[in-house]
N, C-alpha and C. Protein backbone atom coordinates (compact mmCIF):
# COMPACT_ATOMS: atom_id res chain seq x y z
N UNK A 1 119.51 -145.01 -66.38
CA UNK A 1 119.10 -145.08 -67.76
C UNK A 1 119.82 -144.00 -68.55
N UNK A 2 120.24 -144.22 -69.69
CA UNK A 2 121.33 -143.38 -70.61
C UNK A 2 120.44 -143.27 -72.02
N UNK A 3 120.09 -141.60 -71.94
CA UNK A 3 119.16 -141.30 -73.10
C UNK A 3 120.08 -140.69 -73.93
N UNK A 4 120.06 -141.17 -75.52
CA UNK A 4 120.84 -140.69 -76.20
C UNK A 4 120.25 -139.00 -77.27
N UNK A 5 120.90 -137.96 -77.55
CA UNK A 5 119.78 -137.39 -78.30
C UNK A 5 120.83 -137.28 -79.24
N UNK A 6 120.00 -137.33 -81.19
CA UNK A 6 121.18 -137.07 -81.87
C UNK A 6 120.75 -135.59 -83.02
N UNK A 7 121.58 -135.33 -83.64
CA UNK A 7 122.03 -134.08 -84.12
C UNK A 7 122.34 -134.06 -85.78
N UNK A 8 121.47 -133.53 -86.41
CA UNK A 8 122.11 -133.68 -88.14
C UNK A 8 123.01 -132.51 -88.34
N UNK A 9 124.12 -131.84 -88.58
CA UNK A 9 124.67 -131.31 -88.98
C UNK A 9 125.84 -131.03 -90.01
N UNK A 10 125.56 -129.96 -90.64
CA UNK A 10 126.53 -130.03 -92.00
C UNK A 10 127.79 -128.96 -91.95
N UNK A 11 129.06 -129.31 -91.57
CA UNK A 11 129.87 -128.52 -91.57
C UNK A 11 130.63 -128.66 -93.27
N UNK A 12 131.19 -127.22 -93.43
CA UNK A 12 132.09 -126.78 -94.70
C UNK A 12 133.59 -126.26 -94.49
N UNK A 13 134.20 -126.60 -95.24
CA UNK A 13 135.43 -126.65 -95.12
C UNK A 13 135.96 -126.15 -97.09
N UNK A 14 137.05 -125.53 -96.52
CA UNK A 14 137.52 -125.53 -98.18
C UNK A 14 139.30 -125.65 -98.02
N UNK A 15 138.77 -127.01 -97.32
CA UNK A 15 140.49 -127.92 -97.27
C UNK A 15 140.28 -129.18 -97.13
N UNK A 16 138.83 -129.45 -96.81
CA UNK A 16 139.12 -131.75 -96.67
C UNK A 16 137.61 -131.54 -95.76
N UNK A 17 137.07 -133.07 -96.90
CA UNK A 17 136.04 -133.63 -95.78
C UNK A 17 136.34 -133.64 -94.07
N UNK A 18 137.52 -134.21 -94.00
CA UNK A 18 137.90 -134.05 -92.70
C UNK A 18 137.80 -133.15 -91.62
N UNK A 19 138.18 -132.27 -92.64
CA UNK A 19 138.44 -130.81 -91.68
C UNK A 19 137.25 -130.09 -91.31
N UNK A 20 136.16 -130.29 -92.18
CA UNK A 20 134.62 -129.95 -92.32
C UNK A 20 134.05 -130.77 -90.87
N UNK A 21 134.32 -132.25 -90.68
CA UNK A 21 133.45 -132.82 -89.86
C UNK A 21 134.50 -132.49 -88.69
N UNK A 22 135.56 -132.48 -88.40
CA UNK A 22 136.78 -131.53 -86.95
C UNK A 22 135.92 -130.45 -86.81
N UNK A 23 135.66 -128.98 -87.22
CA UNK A 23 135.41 -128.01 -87.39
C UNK A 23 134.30 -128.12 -86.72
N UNK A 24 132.66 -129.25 -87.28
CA UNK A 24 131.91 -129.24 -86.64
C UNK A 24 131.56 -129.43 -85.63
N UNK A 25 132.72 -130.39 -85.04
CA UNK A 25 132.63 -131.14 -83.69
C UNK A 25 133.04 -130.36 -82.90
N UNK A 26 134.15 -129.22 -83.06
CA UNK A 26 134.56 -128.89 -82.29
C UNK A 26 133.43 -127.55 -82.03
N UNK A 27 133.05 -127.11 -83.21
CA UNK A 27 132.22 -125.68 -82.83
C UNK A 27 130.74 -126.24 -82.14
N UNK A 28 130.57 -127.53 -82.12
CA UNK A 28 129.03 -128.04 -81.30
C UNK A 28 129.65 -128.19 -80.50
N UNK A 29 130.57 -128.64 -79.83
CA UNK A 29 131.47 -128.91 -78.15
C UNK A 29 131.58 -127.78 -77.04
N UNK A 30 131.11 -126.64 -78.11
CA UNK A 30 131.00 -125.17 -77.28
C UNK A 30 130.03 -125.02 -76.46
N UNK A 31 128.80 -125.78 -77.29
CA UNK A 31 127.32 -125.64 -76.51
C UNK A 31 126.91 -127.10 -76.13
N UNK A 32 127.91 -128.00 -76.48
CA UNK A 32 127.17 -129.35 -76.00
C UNK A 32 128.10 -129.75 -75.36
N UNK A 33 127.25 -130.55 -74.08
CA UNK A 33 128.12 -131.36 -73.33
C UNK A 33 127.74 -133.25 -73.58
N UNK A 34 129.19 -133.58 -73.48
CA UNK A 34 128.09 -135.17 -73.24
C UNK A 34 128.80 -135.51 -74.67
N UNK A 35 129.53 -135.08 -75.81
CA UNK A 35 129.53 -135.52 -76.97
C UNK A 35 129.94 -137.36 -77.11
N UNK A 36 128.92 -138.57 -77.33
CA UNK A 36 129.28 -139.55 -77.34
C UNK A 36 130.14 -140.36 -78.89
N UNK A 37 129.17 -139.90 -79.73
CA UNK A 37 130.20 -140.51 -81.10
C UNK A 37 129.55 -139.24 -82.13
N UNK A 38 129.81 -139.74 -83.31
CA UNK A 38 129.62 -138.83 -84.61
C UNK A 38 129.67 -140.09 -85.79
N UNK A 39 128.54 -140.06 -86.49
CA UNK A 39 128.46 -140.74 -87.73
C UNK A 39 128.68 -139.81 -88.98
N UNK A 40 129.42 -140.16 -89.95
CA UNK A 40 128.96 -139.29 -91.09
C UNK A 40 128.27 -140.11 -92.00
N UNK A 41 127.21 -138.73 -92.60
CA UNK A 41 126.29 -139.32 -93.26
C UNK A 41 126.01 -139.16 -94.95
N UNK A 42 126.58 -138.45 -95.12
CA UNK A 42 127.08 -137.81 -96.61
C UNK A 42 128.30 -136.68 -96.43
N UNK A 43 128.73 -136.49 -97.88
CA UNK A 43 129.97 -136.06 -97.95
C UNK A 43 129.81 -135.41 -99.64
N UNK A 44 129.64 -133.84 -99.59
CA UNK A 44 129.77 -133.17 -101.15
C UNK A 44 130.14 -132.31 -100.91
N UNK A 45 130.67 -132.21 -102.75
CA UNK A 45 132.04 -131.36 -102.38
C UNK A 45 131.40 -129.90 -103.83
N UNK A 46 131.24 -128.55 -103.94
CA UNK A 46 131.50 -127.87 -104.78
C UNK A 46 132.85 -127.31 -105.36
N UNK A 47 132.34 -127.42 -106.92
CA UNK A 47 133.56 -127.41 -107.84
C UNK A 47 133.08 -126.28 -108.58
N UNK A 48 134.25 -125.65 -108.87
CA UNK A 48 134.60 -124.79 -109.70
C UNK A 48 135.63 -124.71 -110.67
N UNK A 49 135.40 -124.95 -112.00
CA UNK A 49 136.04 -125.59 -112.84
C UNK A 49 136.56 -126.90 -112.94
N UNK A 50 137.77 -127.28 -112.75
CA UNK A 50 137.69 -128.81 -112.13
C UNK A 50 138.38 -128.67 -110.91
N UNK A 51 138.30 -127.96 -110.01
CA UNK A 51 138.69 -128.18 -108.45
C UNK A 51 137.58 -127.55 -107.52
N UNK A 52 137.85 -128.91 -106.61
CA UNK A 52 136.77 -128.59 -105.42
C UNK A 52 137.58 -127.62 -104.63
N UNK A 53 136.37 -126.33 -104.34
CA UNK A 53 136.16 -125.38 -103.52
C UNK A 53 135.81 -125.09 -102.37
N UNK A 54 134.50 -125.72 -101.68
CA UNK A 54 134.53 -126.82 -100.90
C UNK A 54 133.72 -128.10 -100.14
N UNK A 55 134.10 -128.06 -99.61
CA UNK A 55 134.15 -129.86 -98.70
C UNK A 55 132.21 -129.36 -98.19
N UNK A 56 131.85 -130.39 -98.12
CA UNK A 56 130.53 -130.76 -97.12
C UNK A 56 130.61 -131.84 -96.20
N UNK A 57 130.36 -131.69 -94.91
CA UNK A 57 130.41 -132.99 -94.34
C UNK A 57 129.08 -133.07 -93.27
N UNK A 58 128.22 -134.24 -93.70
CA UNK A 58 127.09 -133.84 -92.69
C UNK A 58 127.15 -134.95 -91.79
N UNK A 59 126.84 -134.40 -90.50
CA UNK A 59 127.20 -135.80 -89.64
C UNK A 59 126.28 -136.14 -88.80
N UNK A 60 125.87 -136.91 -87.91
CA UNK A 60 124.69 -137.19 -87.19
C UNK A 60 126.08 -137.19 -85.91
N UNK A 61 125.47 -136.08 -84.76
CA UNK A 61 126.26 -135.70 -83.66
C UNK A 61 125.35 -136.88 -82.40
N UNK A 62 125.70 -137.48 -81.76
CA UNK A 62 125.04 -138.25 -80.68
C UNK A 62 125.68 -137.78 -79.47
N UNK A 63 124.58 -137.44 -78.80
CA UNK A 63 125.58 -137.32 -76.53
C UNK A 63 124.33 -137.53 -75.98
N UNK A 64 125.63 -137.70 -74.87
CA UNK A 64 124.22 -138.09 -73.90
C UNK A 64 123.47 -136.91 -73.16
N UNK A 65 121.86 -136.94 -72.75
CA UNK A 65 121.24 -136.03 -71.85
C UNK A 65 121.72 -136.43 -70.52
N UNK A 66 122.23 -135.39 -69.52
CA UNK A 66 122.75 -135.25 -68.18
C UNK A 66 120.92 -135.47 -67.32
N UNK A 67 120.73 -136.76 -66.97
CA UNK A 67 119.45 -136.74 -66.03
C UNK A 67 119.28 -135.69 -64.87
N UNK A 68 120.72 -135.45 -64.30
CA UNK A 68 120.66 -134.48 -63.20
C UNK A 68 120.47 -133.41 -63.62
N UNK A 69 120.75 -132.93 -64.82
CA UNK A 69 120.51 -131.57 -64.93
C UNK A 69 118.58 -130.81 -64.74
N UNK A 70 119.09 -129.63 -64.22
CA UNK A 70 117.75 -129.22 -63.99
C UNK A 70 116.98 -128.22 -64.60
């Protein structure tokens, strides 16, 4: 049986949505094992004057729980 657990998280970036939800994945990959997909779930950006400063990217992280683990 394959239990999934998932994860809301909001990474920031002040270069690209993109780089915000990379950044996150990679800094949760430190403490998680198992990473199965990543949804994003919103995306805002702060501006200052008329240029964005930066990026928001919040994502719902999914992996799997290791049954063997003890």
């Amino acid at each position: 049986m394959t239990i999934e657990k998932h994860l809301k998280l909001t990474g920031i970036s002040n270069i690209s949505w993109k780089d915000a939800i990379t950044k996150t994945i990679l800094e949760a990959s430190k403490t998680i094992d198992y990473i199965s997909s990543v949804t994003v779930l919103e995306q805002k950006a702060k501006i200052d004057g008329n240029k964005i400063v930066e990026y928001y990217s919040t994502i719902d992280l999914c992996f799997n729980i290791d049954e063997k683990r003890l």
